[in-house]
Protein backbone atom coordinates (compact mmCIF):
# COMPACT_ATOMS: atom_id res chain seq x y z
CA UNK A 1 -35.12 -22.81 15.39
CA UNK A 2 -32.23 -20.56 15.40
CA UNK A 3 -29.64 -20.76 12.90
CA UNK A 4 -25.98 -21.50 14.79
CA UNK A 5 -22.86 -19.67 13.67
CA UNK A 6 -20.55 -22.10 11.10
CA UNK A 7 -17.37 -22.01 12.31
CA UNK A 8 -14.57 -23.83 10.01
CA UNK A 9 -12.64 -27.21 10.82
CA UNK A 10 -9.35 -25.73 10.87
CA UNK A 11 -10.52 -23.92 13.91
CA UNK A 12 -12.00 -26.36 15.53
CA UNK A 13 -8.85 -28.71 14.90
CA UNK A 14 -6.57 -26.21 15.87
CA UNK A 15 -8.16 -25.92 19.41
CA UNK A 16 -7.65 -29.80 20.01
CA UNK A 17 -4.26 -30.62 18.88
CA UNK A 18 -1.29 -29.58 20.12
CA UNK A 19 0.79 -27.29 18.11
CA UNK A 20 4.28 -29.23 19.09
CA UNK A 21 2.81 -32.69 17.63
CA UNK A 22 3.67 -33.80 14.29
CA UNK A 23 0.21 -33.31 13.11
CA UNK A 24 0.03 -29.39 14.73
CA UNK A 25 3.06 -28.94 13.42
CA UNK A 26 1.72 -29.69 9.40
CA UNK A 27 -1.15 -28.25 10.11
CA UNK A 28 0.86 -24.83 10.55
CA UNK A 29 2.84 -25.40 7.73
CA UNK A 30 -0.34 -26.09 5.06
CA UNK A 31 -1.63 -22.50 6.99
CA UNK A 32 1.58 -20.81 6.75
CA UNK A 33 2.00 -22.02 3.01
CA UNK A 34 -1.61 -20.93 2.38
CA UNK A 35 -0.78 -17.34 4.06
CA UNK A 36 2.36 -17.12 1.60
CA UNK A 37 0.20 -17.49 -1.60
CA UNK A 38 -1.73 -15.00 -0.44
CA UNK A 39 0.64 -12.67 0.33
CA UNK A 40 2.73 -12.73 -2.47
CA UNK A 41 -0.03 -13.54 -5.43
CA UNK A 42 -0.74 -16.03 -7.86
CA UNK A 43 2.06 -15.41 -10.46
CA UNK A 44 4.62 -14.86 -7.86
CA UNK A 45 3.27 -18.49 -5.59
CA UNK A 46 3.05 -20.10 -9.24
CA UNK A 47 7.07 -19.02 -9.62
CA UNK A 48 7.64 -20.68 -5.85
CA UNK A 49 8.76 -24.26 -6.43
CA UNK A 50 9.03 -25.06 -2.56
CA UNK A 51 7.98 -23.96 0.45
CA UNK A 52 9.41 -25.34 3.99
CA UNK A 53 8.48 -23.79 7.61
CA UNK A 54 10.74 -25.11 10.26
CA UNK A 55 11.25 -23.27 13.96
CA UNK A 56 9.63 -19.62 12.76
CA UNK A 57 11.71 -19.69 9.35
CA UNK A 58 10.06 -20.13 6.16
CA UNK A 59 12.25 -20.89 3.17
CA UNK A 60 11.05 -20.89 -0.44
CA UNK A 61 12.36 -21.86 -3.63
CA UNK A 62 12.20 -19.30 -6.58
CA UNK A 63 12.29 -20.88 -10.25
CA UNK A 64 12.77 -17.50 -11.69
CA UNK A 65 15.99 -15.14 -10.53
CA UNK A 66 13.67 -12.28 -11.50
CA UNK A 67 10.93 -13.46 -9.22
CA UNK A 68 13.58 -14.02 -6.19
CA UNK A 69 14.92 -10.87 -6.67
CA UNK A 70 11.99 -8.74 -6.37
CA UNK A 71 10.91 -11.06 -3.47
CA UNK A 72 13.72 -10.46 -1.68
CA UNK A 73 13.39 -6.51 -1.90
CA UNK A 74 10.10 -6.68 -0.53
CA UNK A 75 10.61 -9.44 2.09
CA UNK A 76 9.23 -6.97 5.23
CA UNK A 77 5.79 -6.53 4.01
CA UNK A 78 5.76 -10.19 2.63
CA UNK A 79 6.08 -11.10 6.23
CA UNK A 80 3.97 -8.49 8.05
CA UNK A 81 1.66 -9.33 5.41
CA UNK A 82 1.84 -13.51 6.53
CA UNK A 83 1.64 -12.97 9.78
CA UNK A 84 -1.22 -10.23 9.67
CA UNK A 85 -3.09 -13.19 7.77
CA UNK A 86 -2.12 -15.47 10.59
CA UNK A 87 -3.65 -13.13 13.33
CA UNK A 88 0.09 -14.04 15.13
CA UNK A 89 3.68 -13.48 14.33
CA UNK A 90 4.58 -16.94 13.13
CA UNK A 91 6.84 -16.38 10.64
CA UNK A 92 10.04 -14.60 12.20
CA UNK A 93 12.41 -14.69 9.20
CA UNK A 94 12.00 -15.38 5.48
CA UNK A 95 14.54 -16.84 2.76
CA UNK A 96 14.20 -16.79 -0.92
CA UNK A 97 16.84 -19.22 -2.68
């Protein structure tokens, strides 16, 4: 018997729903917010309050003015970062408030 290759559901999904339906269009969102955490960090995701991704802009809320400051210095690679994680350029513009 030959082992098959695993291959995870969010692929699979991803494949079979269409990306302007409500449900493509959270299941972007929960990938995009997932590709933010790991771009930025733990300490710095743990500081983000809210995350919203609407039409290629993704907006976060900062708790901490230190946090949002150094965020917003190193926005570029935040988002080259995102979208390299994404395999596509998702993300076209990024807003720390």
């Amino acid at each position: 018997m030959r082992k098959q290759q695993s291959v995870l559901i969010g692929d699979i999904l991803g494949e079979y729903i269409p990306r302007d339906s409500a449900l493509g269009k959270g299941l972007l969102t929960a990938k995009v917010r997932q590709a933010y955490n790991q771009a930025v960090g733990s300490s710095a995701a743990a500081a983000t309050m809210g995350v919203t991704f609407k039409d290629g802009t993704l907006r976060c809320r900062i708790s901490s003015s230190v946090y949002r400051m150094h965020l917003t210095s190193v926005k570029d690679e935040i988002l080259q970062s995102i979208n390299g994680i994404l395999g596509k350029e998702e993300v076209k513009s990024l807003i720390f408030t």
